[in-house]
N, C-alpha and C. Protein backbone atom coordinates (compact mmCIF):
# COMPACT_ATOMS: atom_id res chain seq x y z
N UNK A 1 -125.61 -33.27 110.88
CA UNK A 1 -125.61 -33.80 109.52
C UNK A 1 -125.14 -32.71 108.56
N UNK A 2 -123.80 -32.29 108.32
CA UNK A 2 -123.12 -31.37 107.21
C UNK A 2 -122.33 -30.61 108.30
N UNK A 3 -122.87 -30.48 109.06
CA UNK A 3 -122.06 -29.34 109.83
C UNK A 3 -121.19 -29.73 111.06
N UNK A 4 -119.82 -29.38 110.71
CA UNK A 4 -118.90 -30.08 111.65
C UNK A 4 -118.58 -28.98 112.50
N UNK A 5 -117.40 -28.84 113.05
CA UNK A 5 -116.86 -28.27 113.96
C UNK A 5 -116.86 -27.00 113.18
N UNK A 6 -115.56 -26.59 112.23
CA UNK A 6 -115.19 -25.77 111.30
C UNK A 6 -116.72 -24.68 111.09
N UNK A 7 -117.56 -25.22 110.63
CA UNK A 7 -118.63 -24.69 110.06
C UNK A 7 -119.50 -24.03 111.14
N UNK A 8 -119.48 -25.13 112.66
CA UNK A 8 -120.48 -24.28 113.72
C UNK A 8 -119.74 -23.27 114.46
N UNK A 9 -118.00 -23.18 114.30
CA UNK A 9 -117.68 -22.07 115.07
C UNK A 9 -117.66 -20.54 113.90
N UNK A 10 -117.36 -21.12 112.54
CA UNK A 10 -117.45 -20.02 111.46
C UNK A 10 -118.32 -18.93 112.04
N UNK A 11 -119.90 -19.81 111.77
CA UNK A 11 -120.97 -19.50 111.94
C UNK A 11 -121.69 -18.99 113.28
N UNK A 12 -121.06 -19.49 114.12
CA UNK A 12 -121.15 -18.53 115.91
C UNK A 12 -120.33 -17.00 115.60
N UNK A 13 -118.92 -17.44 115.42
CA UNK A 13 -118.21 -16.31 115.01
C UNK A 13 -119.18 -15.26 113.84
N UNK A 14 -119.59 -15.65 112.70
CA UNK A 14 -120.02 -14.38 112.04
C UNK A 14 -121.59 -13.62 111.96
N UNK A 15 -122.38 -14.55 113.32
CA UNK A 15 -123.52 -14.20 113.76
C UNK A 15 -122.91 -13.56 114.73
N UNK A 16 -122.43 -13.73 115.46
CA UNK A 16 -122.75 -12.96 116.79
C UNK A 16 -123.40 -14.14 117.79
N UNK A 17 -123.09 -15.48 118.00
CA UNK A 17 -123.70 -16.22 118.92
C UNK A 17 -124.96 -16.50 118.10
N UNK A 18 -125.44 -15.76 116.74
CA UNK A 18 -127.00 -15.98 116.07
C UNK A 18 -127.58 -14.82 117.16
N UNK A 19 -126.98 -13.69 117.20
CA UNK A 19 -127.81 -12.61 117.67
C UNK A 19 -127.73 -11.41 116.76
N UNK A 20 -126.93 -11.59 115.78
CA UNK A 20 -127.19 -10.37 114.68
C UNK A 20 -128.05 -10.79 113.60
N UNK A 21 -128.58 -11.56 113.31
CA UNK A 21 -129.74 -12.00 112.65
C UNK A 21 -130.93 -12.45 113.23
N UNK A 22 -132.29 -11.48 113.25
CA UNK A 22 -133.12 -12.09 113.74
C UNK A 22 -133.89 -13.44 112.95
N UNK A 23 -133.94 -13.92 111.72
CA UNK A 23 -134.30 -15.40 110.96
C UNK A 23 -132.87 -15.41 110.27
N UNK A 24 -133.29 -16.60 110.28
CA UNK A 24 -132.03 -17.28 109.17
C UNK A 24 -132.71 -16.70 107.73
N UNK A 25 -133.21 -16.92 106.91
CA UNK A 25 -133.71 -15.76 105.51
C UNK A 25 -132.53 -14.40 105.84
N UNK A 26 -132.70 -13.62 106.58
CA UNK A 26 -131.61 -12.61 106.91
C UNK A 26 -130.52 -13.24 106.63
N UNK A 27 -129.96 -14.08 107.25
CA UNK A 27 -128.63 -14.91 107.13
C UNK A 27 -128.57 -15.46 105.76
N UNK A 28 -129.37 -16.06 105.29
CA UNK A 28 -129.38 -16.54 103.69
C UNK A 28 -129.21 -15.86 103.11
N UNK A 29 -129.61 -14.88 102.66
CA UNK A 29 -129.16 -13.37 102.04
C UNK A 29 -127.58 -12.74 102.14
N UNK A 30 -127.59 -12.88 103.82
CA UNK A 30 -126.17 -12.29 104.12
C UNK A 30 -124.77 -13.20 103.47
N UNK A 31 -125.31 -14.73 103.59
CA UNK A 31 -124.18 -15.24 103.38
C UNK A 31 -124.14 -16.07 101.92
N UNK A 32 -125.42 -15.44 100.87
CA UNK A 32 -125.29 -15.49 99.33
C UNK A 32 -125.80 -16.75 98.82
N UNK A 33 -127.03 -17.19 100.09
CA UNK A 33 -127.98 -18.57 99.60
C UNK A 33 -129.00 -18.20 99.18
N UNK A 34 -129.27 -16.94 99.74
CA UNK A 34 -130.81 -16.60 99.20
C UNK A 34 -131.02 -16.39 97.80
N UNK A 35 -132.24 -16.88 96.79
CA UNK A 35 -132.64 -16.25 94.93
C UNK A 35 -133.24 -15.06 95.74
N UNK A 36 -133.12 -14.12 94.66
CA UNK A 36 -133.42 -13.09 94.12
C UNK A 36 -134.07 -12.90 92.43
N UNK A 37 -135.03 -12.22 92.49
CA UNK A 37 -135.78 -12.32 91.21
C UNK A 37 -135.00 -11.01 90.30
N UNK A 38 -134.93 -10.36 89.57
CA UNK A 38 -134.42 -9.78 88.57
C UNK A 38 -135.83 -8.96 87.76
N UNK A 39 -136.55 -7.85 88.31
CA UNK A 39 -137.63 -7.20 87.24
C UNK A 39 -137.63 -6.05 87.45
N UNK A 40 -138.00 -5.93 86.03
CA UNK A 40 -137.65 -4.32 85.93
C UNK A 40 -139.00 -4.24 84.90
N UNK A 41 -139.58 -3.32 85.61
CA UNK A 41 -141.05 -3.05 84.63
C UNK A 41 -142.13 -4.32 84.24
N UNK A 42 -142.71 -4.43 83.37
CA UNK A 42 -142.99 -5.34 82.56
C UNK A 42 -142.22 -6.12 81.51
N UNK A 43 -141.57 -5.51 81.03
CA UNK A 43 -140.67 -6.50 80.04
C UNK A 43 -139.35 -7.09 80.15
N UNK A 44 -138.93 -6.59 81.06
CA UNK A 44 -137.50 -7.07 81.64
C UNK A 44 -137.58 -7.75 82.76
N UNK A 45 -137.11 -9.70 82.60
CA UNK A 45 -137.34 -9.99 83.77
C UNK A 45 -136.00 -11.32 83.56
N UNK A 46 -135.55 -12.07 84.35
CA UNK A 46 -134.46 -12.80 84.26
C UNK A 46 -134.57 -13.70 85.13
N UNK A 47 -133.85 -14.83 85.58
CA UNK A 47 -134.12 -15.76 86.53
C UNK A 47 -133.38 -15.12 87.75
N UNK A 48 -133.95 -16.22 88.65
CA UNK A 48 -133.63 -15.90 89.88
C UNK A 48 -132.06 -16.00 89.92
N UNK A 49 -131.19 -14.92 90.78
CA UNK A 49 -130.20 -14.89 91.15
C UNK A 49 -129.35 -14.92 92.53
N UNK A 50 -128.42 -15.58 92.95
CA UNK A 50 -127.98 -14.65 94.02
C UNK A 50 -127.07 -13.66 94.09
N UNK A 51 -127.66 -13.10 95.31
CA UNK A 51 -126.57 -12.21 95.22
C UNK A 51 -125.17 -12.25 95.38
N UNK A 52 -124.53 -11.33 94.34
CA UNK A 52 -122.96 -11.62 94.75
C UNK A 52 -122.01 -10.10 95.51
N UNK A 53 -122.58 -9.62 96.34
CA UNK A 53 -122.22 -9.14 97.03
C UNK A 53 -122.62 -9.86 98.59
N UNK A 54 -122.37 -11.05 98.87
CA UNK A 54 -122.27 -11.75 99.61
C UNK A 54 -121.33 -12.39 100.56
N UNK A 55 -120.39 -12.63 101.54
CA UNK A 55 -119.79 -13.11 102.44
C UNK A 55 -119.47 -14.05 102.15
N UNK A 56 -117.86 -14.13 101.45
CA UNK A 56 -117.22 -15.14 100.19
C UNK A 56 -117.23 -16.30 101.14
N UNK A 57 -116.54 -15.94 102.48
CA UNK A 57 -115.98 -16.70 103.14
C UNK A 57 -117.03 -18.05 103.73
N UNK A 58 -118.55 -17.67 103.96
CA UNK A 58 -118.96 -17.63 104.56
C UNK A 58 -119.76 -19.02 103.51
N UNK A 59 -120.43 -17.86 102.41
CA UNK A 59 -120.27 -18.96 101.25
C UNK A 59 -119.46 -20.65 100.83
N UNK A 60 -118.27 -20.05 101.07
CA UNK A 60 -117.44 -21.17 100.53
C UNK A 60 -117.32 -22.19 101.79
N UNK A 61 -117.87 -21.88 102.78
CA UNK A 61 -117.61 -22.89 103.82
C UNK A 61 -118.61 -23.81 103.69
N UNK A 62 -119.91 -22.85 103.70
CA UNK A 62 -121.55 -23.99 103.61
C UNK A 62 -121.54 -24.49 102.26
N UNK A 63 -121.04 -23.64 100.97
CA UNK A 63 -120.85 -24.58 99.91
C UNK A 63 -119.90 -26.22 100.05
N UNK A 64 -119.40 -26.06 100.75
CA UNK A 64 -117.99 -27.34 100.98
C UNK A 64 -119.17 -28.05 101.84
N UNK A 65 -120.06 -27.62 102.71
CA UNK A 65 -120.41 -28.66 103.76
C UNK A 65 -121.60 -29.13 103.01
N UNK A 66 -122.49 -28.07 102.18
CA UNK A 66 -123.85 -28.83 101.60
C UNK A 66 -123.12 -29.45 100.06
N UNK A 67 -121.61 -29.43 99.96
CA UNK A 67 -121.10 -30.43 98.49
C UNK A 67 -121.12 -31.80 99.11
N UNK A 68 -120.27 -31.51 100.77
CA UNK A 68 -119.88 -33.05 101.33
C UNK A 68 -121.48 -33.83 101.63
N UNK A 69 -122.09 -33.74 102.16
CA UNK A 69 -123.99 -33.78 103.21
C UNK A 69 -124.36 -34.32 100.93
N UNK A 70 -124.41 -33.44 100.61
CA UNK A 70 -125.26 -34.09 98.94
C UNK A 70 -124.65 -34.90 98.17
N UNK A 71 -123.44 -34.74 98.52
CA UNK A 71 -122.67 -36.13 97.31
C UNK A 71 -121.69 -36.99 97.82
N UNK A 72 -121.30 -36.86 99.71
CA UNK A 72 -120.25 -37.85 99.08
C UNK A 72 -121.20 -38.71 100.69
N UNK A 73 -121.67 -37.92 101.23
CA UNK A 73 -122.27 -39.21 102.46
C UNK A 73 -123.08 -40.19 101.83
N UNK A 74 -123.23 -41.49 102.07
CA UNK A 74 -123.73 -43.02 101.62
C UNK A 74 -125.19 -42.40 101.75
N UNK A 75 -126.03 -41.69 103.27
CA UNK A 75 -127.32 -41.89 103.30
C UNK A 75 -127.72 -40.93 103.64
N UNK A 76 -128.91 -40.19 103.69
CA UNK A 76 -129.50 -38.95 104.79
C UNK A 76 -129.97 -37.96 103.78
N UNK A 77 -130.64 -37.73 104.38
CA UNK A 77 -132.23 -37.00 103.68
C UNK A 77 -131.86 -35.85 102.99
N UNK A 78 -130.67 -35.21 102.79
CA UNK A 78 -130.34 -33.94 102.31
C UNK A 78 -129.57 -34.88 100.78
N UNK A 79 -129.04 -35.91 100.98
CA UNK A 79 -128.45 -36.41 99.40
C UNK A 79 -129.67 -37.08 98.90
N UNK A 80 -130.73 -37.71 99.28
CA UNK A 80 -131.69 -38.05 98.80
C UNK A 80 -132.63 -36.94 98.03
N UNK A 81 -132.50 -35.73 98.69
CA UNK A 81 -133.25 -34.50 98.40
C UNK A 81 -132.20 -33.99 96.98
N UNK A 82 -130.84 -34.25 97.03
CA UNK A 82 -130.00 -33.71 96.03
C UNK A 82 -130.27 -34.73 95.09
N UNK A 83 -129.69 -35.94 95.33
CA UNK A 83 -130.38 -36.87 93.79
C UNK A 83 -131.71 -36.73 93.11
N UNK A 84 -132.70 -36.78 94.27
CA UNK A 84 -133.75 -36.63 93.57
C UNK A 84 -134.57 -35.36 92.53
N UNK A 85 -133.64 -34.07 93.15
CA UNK A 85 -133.97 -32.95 92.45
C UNK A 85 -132.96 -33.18 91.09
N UNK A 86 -132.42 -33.16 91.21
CA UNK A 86 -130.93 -33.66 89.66
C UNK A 86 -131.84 -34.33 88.61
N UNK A 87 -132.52 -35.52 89.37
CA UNK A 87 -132.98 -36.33 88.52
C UNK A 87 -134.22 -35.94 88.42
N UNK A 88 -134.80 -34.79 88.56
CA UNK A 88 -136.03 -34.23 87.86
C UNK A 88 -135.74 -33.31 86.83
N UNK A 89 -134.05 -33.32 86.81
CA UNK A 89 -133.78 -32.15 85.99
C UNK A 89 -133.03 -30.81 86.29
N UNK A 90 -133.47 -30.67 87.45
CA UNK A 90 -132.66 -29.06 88.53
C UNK A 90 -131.10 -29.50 87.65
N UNK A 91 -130.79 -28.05 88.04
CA UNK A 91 -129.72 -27.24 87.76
C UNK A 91 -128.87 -27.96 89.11
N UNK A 92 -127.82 -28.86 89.15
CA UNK A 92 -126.69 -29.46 90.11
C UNK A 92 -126.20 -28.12 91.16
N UNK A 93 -126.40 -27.19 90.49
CA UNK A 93 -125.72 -25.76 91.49
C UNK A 93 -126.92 -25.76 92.33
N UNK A 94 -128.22 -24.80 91.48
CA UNK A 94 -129.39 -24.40 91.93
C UNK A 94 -129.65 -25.47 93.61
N UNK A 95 -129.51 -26.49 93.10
CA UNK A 95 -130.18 -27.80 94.37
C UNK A 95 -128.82 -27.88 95.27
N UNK A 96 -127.86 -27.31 94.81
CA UNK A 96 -126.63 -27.61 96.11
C UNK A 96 -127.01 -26.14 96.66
N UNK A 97 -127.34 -24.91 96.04
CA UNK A 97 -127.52 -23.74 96.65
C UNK A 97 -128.99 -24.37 97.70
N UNK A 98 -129.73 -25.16 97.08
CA UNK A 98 -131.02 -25.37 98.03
C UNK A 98 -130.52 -25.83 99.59
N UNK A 99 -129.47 -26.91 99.41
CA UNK A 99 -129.21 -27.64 100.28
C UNK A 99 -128.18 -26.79 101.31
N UNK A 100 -127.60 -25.87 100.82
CA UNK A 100 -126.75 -24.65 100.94
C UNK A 100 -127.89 -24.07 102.50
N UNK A 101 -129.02 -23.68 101.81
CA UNK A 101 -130.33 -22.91 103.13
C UNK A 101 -130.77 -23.63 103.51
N UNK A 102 -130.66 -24.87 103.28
CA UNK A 102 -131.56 -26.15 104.28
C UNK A 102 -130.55 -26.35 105.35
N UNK A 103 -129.24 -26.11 104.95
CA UNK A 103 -128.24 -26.47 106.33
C UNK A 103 -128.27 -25.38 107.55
N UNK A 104 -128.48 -23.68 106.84
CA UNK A 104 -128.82 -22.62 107.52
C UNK A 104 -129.95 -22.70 108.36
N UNK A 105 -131.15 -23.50 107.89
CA UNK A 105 -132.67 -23.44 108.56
C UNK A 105 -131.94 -24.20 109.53
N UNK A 106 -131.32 -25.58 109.27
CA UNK A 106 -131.63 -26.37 110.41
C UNK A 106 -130.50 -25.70 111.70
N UNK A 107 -129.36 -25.07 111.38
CA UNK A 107 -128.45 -24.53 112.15
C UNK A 107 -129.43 -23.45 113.11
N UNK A 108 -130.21 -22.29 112.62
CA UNK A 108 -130.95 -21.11 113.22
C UNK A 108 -132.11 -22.22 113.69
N UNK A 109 -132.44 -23.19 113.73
CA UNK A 109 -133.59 -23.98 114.36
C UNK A 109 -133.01 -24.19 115.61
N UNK A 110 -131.73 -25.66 115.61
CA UNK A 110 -131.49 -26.14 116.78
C UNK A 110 -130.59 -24.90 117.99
N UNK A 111 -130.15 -23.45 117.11
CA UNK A 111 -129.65 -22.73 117.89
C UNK A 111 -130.95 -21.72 118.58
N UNK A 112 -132.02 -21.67 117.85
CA UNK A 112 -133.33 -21.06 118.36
C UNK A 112 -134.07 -21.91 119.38
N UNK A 113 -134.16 -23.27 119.37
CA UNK A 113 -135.06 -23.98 120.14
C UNK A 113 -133.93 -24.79 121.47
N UNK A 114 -132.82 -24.20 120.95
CA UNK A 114 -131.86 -24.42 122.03
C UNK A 114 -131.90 -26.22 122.54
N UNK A 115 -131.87 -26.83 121.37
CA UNK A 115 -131.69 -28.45 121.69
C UNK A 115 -131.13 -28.86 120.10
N UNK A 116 -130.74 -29.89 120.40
CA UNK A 116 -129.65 -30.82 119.62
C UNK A 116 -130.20 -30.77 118.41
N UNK A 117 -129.23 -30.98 117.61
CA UNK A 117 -129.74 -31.35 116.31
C UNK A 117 -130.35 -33.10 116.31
N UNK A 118 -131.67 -33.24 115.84
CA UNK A 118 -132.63 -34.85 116.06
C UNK A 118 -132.43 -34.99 114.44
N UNK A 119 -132.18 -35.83 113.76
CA UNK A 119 -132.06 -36.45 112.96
C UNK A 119 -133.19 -36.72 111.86
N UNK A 120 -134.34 -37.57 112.75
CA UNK A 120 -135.17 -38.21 112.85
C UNK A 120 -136.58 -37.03 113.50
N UNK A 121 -136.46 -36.12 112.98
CA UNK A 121 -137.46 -35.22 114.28
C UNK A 121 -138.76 -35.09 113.34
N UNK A 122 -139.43 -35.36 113.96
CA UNK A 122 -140.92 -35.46 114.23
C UNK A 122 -141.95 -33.91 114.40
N UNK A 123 -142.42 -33.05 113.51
CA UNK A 123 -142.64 -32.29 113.85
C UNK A 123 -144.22 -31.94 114.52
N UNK A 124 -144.73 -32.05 115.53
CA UNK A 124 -145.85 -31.68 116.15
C UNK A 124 -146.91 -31.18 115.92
N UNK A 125 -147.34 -30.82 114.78
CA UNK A 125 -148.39 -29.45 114.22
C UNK A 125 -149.00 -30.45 114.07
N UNK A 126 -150.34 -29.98 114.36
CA UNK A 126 -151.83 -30.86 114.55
C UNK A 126 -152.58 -29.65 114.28
């Protein structure tokens, strides 16, 4: 769901197979999804940023795949998650950058637990 061909070999290619990052957070950072807070002392403080010394390339690919997955597919839980944050108000970037690390979690998941991406998955914690 967002991630096609283009995007899972990018992303083999600039992990290392997902062996130069031990979490995806590492990877979010590396490839300019992760906020960053801005403080300096007590009185100087600014919103969250990312960083832009970040992996343009790398960027502009998951930006294109979490633009296509939030606005132009008919159904699925990542454009439902994008309308619905819009329409509380979020910042249209801020919630495509969200959807930006939600595509990273689920990529470092199904490449960590070494099974398919489930759609529909059910998570177990009791």
């Amino acid at each position: 769901d967002g991630v096609g061909n283009q995007v899972a070999v990018k992303m083999i290619v600039e992990t290392n197979a997902f062996k130069d990052f031990k979490h995806a957070r590492e990877f979010c950072s590396h490839a300019g999804v992760a906020p960053f807070r801005y403080d300096s002392g007590t009185s100087v403080r600014s919103k969250s940023k990312v960083s832009q010394r970040a992996d343009k390339s790398i960027k502009a690919l998951l930006h294109l795949a979490a633009l296509s997955v939030a606005t132009r597919k008919k159904d699925g839980e990542l454009r439902e998650y994008y309308i619905r944050k819009v329409a509380e108000g979020k910042n249209k970037m801020s919630v495509l950058n969200a959807v930006r690390a939600k595509l990273v979690l689920r990529m470092f998941a199904v490449i960590k637990r070494n099974k398919f991406y489930e759609k529909n998955y059910d998570c177990a914690l009791a």
